[in-house]
Every structure is written in structure tokens, then in C-alpha cells.
C-alpha atoms as a PDB file:
ATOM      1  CA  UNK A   1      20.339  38.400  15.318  1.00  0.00           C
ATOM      2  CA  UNK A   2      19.017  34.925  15.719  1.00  0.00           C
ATOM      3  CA  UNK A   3      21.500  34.174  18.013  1.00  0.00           C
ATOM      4  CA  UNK A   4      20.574  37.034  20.140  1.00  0.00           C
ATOM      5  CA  UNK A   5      17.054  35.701  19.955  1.00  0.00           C
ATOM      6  CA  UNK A   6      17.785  32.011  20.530  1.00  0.00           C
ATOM      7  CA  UNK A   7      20.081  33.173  23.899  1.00  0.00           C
ATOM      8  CA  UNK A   8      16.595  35.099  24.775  1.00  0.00           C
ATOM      9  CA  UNK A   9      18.659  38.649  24.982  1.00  0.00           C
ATOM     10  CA  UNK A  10      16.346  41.510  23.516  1.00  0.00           C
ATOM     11  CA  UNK A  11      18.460  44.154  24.330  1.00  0.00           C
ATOM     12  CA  UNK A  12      15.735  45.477  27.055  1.00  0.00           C
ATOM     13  CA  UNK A  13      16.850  43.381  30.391  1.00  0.00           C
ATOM     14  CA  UNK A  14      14.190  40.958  29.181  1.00  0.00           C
ATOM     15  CA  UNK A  15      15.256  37.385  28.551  1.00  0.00           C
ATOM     16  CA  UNK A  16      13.920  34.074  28.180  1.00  0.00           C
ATOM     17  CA  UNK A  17      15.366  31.086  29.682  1.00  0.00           C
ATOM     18  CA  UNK A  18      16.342  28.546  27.218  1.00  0.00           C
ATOM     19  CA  UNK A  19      16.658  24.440  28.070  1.00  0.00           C
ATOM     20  CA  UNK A  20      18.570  21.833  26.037  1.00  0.00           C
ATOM     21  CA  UNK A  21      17.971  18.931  25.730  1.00  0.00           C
ATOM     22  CA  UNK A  22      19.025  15.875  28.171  1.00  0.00           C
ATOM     23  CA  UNK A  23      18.512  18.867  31.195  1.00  0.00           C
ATOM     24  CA  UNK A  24      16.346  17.793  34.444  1.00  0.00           C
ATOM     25  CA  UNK A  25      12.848  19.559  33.928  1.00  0.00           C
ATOM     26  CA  UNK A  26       9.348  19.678  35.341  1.00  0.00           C
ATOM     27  CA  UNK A  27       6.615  21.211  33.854  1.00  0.00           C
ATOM     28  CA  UNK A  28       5.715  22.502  30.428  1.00  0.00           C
ATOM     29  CA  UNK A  29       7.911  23.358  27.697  1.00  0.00           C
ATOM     30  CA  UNK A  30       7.732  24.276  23.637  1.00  0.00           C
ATOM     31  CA  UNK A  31      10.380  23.791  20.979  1.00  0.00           C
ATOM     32  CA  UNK A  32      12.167  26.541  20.352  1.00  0.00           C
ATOM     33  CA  UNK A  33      12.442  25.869  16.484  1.00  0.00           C
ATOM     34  CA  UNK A  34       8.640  24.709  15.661  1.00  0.00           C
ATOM     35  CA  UNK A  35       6.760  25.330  18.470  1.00  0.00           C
ATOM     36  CA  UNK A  36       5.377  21.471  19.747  1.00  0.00           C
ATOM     37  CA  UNK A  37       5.047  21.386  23.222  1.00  0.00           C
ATOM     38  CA  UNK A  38       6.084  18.438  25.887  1.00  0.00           C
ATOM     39  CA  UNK A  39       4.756  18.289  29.720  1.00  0.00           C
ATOM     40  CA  UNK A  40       7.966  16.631  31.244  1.00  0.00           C
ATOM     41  CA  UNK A  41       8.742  15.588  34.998  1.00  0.00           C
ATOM     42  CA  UNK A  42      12.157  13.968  34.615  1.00  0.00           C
ATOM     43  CA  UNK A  43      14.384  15.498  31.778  1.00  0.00           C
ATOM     44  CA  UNK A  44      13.834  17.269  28.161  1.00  0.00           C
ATOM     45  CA  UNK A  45      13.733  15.052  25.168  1.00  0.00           C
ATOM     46  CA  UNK A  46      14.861  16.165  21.722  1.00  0.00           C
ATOM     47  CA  UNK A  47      11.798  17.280  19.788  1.00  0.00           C
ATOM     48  CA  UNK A  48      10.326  14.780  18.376  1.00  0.00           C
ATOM     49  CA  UNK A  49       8.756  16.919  15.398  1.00  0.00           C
ATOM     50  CA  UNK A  50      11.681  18.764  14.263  1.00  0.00           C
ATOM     51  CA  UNK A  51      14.840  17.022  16.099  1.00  0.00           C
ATOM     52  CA  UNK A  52      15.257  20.112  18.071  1.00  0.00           C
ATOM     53  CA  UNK A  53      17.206  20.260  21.299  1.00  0.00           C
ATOM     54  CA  UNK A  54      16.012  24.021  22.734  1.00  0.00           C
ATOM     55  CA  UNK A  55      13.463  24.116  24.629  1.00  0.00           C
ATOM     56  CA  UNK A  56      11.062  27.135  26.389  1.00  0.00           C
ATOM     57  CA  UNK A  57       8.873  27.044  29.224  1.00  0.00           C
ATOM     58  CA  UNK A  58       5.541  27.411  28.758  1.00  0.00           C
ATOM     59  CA  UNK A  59       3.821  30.889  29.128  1.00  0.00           C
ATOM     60  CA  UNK A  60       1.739  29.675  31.072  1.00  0.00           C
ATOM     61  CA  UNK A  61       0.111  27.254  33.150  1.00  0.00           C
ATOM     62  CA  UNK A  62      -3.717  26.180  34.334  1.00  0.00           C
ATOM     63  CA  UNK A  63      -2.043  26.917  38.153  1.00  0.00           C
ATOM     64  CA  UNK A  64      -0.758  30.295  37.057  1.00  0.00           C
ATOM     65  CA  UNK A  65      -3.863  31.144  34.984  1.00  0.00           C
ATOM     66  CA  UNK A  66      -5.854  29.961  38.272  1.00  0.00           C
ATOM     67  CA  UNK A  67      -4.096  32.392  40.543  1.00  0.00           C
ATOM     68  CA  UNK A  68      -4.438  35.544  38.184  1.00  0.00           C
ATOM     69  CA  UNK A  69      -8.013  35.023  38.296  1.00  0.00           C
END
């Protein structure tokens, strides 16, 4: 099961995309294993908290928050 859950597959058609480290990102991102977040604009780190190398986007952003509004 945590495999499922670290590929993002819920069994519904929902996913989430995952990132490893040492990939070409922009934007906001959280660990996958504890959570700490990183704002990045050239490419993931490993997680400096935990040593982690997964990484989520955020939920959301003060752009996308913005535009809801």
C-alpha cells in the first residue's frame, strides 16, 4: 500500500505527481516523507530534514489562491 501511495495511484483516476530528486523544477514543492517544503527554480535538492529524495508540488500557490478569489 505505501507504494501505491508514494506512486500517487488511489485507485480513483486521481494521482499525484511525484519528483525526485536532481529533476529540473520551478516552483514549490514538500517532502514526500516529512513534509518540509523548498521554493526551487533550477532543480530539486534532497531534503535537507530527512535526506529524502521525493518530492510534491505544493497545493497551492499565492497566484493560484489569487485567481480563485
Amino acid at each position: 500500500m505505501l507504494d501505491q501511495a508514494r506512486q500517487g495511484d488511489t485507485g480513483h483516476g486521481d494521482y499525484v505527481d511525484f519528483f525526485v530528486t536532481g529533476m529540473t523544477a520551478a516552483g514549490q514543492y514538500h517532502c514526500a516523507d516529512c513534509g518540509y517544503g523548498v521554493t526551487v527554480y533550477a532543480t530539486l535538492p534532497q531534503c535537507p530534514m530527512c535526506s529524502g529524495t521525493m518530492w510534491e508540488p505544493a497545493a497551492w500557490t499565492a497566484v493560484a489562491r489569487t485567481q480563485r478569489v
